[in-house]
N, C-alpha and C. Protein backbone atom coordinates (compact mmCIF):
# COMPACT_ATOMS: atom_id res chain seq x y z
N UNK A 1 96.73 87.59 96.32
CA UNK A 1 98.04 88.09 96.66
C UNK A 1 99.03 86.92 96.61
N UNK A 2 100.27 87.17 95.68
CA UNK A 2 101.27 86.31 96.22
C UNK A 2 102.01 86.40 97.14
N UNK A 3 102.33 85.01 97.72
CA UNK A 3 103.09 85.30 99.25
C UNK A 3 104.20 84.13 98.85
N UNK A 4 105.61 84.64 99.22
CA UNK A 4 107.03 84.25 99.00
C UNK A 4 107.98 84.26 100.15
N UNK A 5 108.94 83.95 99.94
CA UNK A 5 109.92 83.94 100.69
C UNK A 5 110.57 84.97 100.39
N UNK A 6 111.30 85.96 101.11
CA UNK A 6 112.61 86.79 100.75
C UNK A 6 113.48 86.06 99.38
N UNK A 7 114.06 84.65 99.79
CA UNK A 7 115.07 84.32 98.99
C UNK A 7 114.47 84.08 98.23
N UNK A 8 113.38 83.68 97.51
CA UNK A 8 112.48 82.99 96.42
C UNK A 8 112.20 84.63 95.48
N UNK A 9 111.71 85.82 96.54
CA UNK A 9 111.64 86.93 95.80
C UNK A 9 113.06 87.93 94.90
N UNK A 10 113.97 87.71 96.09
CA UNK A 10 115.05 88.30 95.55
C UNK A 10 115.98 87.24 94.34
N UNK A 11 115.66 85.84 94.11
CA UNK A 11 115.79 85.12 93.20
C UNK A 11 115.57 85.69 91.83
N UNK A 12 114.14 86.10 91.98
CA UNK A 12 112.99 86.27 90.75
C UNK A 12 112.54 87.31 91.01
N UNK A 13 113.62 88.51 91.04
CA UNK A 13 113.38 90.13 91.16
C UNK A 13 112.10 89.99 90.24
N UNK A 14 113.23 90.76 88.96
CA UNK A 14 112.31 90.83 87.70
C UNK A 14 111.05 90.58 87.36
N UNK A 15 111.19 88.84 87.70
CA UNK A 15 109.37 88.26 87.11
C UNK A 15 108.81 89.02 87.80
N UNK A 16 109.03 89.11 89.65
CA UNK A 16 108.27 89.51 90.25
C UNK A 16 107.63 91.14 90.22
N UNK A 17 108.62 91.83 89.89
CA UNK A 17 108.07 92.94 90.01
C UNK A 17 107.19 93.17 88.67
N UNK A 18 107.74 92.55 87.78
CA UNK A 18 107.10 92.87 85.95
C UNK A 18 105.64 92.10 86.35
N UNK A 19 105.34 91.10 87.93
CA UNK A 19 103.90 90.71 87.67
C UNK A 19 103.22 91.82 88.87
N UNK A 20 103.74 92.38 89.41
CA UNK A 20 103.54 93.55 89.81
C UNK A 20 102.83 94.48 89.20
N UNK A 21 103.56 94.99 88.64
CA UNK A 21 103.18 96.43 87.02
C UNK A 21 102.77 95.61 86.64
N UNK A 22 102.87 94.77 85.64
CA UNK A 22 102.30 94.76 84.58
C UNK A 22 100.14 93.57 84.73
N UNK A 23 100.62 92.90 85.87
CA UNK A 23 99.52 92.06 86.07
C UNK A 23 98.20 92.49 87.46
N UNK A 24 98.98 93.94 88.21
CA UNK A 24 98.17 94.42 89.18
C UNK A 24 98.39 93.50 90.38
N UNK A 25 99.43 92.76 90.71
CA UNK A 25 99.50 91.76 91.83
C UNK A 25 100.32 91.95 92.56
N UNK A 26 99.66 92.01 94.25
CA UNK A 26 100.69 92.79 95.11
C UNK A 26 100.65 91.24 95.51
N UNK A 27 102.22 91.38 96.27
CA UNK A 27 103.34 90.19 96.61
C UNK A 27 103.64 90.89 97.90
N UNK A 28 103.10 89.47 98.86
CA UNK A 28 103.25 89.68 100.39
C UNK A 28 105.01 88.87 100.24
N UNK A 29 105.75 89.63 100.96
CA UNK A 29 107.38 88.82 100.91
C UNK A 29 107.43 88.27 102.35
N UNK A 30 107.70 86.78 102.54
CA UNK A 30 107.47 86.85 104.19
C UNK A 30 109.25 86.86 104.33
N UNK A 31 109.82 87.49 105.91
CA UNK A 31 110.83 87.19 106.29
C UNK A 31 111.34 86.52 107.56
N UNK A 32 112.26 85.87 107.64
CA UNK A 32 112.31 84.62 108.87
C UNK A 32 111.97 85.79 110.32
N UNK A 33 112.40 87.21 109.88
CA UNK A 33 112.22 87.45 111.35
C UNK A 33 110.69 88.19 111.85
N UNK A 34 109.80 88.14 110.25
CA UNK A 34 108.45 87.72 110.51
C UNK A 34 107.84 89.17 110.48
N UNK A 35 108.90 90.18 109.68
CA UNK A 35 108.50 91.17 109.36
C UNK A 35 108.46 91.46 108.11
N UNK A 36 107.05 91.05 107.54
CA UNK A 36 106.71 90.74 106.30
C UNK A 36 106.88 92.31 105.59
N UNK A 37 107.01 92.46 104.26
CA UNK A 37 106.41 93.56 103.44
C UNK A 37 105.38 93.25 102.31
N UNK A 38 105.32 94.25 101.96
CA UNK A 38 104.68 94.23 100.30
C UNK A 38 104.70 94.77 99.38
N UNK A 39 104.58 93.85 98.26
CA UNK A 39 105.53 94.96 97.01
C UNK A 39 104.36 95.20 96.05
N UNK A 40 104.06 96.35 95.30
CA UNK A 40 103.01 96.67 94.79
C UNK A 40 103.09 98.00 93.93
N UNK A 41 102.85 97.41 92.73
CA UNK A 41 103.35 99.00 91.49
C UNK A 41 103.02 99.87 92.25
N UNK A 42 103.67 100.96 91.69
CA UNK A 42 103.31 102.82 91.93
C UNK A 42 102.10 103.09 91.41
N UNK A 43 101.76 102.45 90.62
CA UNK A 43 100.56 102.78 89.97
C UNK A 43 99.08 102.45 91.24
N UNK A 44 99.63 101.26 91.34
CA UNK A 44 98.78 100.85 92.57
C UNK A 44 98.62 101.43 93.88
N UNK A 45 100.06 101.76 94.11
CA UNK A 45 100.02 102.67 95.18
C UNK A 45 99.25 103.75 95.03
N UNK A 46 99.56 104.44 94.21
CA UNK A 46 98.97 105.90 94.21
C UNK A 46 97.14 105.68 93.85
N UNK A 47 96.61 104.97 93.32
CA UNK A 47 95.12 104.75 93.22
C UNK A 47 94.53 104.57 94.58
N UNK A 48 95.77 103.55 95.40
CA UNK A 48 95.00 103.08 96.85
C UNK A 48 95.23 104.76 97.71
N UNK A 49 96.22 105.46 97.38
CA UNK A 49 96.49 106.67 98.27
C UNK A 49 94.85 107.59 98.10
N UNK A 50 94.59 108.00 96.90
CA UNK A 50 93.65 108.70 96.28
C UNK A 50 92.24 108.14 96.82
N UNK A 51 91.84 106.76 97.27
CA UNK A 51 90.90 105.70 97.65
C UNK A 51 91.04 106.29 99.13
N UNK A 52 91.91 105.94 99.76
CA UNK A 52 91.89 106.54 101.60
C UNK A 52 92.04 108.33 101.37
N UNK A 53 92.03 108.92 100.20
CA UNK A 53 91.78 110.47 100.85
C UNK A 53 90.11 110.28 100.44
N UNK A 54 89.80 109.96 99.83
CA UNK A 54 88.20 109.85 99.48
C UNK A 54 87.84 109.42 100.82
N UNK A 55 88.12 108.27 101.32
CA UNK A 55 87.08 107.92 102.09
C UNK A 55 87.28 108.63 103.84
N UNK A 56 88.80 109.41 103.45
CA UNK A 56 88.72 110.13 104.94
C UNK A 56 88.07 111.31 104.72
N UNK A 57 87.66 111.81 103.40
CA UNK A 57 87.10 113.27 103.63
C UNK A 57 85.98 112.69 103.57
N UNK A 58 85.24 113.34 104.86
CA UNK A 58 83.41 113.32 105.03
C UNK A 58 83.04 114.02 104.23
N UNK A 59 83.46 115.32 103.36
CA UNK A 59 82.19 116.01 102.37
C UNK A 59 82.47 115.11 101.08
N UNK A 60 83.67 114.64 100.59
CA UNK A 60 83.18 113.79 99.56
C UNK A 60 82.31 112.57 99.55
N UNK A 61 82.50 112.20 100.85
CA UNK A 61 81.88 110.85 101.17
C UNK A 61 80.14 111.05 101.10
N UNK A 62 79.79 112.17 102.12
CA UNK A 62 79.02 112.83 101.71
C UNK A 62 78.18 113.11 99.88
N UNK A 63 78.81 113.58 99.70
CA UNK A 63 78.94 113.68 97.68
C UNK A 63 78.15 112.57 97.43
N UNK A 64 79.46 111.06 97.65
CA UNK A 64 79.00 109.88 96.77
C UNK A 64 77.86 109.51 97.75
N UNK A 65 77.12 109.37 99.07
CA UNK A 65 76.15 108.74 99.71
C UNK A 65 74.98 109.91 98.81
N UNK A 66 75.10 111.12 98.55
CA UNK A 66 74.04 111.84 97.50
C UNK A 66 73.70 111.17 96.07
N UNK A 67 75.19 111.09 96.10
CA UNK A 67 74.94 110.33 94.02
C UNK A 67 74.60 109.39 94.35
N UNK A 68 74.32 108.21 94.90
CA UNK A 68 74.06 106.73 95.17
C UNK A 68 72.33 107.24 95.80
N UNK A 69 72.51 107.66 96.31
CA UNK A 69 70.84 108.29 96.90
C UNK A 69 70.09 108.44 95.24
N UNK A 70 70.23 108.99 94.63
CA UNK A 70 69.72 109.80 93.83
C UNK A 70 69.76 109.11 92.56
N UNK A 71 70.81 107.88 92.15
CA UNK A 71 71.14 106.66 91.43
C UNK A 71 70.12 105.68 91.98
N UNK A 72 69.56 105.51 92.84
CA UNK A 72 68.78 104.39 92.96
C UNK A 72 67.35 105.31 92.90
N UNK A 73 67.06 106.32 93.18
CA UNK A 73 65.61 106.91 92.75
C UNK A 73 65.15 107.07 91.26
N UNK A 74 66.74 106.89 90.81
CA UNK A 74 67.09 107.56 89.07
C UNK A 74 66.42 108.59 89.08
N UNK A 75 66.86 109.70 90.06
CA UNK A 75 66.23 111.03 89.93
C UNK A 75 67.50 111.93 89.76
N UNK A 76 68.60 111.55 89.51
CA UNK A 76 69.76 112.05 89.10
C UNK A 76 69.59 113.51 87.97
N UNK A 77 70.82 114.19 88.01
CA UNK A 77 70.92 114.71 86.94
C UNK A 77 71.16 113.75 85.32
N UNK A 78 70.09 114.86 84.79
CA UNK A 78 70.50 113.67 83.33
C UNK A 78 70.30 114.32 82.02
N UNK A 79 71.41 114.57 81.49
CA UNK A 79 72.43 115.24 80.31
C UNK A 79 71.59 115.55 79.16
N UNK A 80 71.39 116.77 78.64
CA UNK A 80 70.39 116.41 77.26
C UNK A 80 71.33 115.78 76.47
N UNK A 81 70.44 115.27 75.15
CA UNK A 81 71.16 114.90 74.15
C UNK A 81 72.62 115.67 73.62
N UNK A 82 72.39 117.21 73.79
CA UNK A 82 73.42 117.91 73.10
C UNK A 82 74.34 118.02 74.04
N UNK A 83 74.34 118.11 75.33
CA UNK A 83 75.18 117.69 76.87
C UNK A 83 76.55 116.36 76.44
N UNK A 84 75.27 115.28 75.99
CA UNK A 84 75.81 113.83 75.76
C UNK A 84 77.12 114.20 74.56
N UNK A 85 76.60 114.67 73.53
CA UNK A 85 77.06 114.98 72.07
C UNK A 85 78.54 115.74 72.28
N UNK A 86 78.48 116.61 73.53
CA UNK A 86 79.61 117.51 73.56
C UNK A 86 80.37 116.70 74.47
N UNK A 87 80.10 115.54 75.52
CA UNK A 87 80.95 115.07 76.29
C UNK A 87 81.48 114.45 75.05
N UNK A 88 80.97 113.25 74.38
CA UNK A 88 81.64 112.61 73.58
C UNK A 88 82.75 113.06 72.32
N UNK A 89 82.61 114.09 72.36
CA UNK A 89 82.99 115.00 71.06
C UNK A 89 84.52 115.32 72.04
N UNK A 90 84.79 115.51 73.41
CA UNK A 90 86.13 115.55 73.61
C UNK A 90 87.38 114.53 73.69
């Protein structure tokens, strides 16, 4: 994470936000009265939003502690060839 000053960020809007989007890097801004923020693409935002509804719903959570169960027995479901053929084919 980068961590800045207010005046150093609002200097270097631009760079900063274009390393934002474009580099995935959230920027802690500190301010003298020590009420920091953070700036962080939409893109980012919305992946981390989608990440805390996963892990607050217990039946999905549920879900992935099954697939991870069942990934380490490698007793999983597992695709015939023509299964494979039609995923790839979309």
């Amino acid at each position: 994470m980068i961590e800045l000053s207010v005046n150093k960020f609002r200097a270097n809007l631009k760079d900063f936000v274009d390393k934002a989007i474009e580099e995935h890097q959230a920027i802690r801004i500190n301010r003298r009265s020590g009420k920091d923020f953070i700036v962080i693409s939409a893109e980012d935002w919305e992946r981390e939003q989608e990440t805390m509804y996963v892990l607050r719903n217990n039946s999905l959570m549920n879900q992935v502690a099954e697939s991870q169960a069942t990934y380490e027995k490698n007793s999983g479901f597992k695709p015939s060839q023509e299964e494979l053929d039609a995923i790839n084919r979309i």
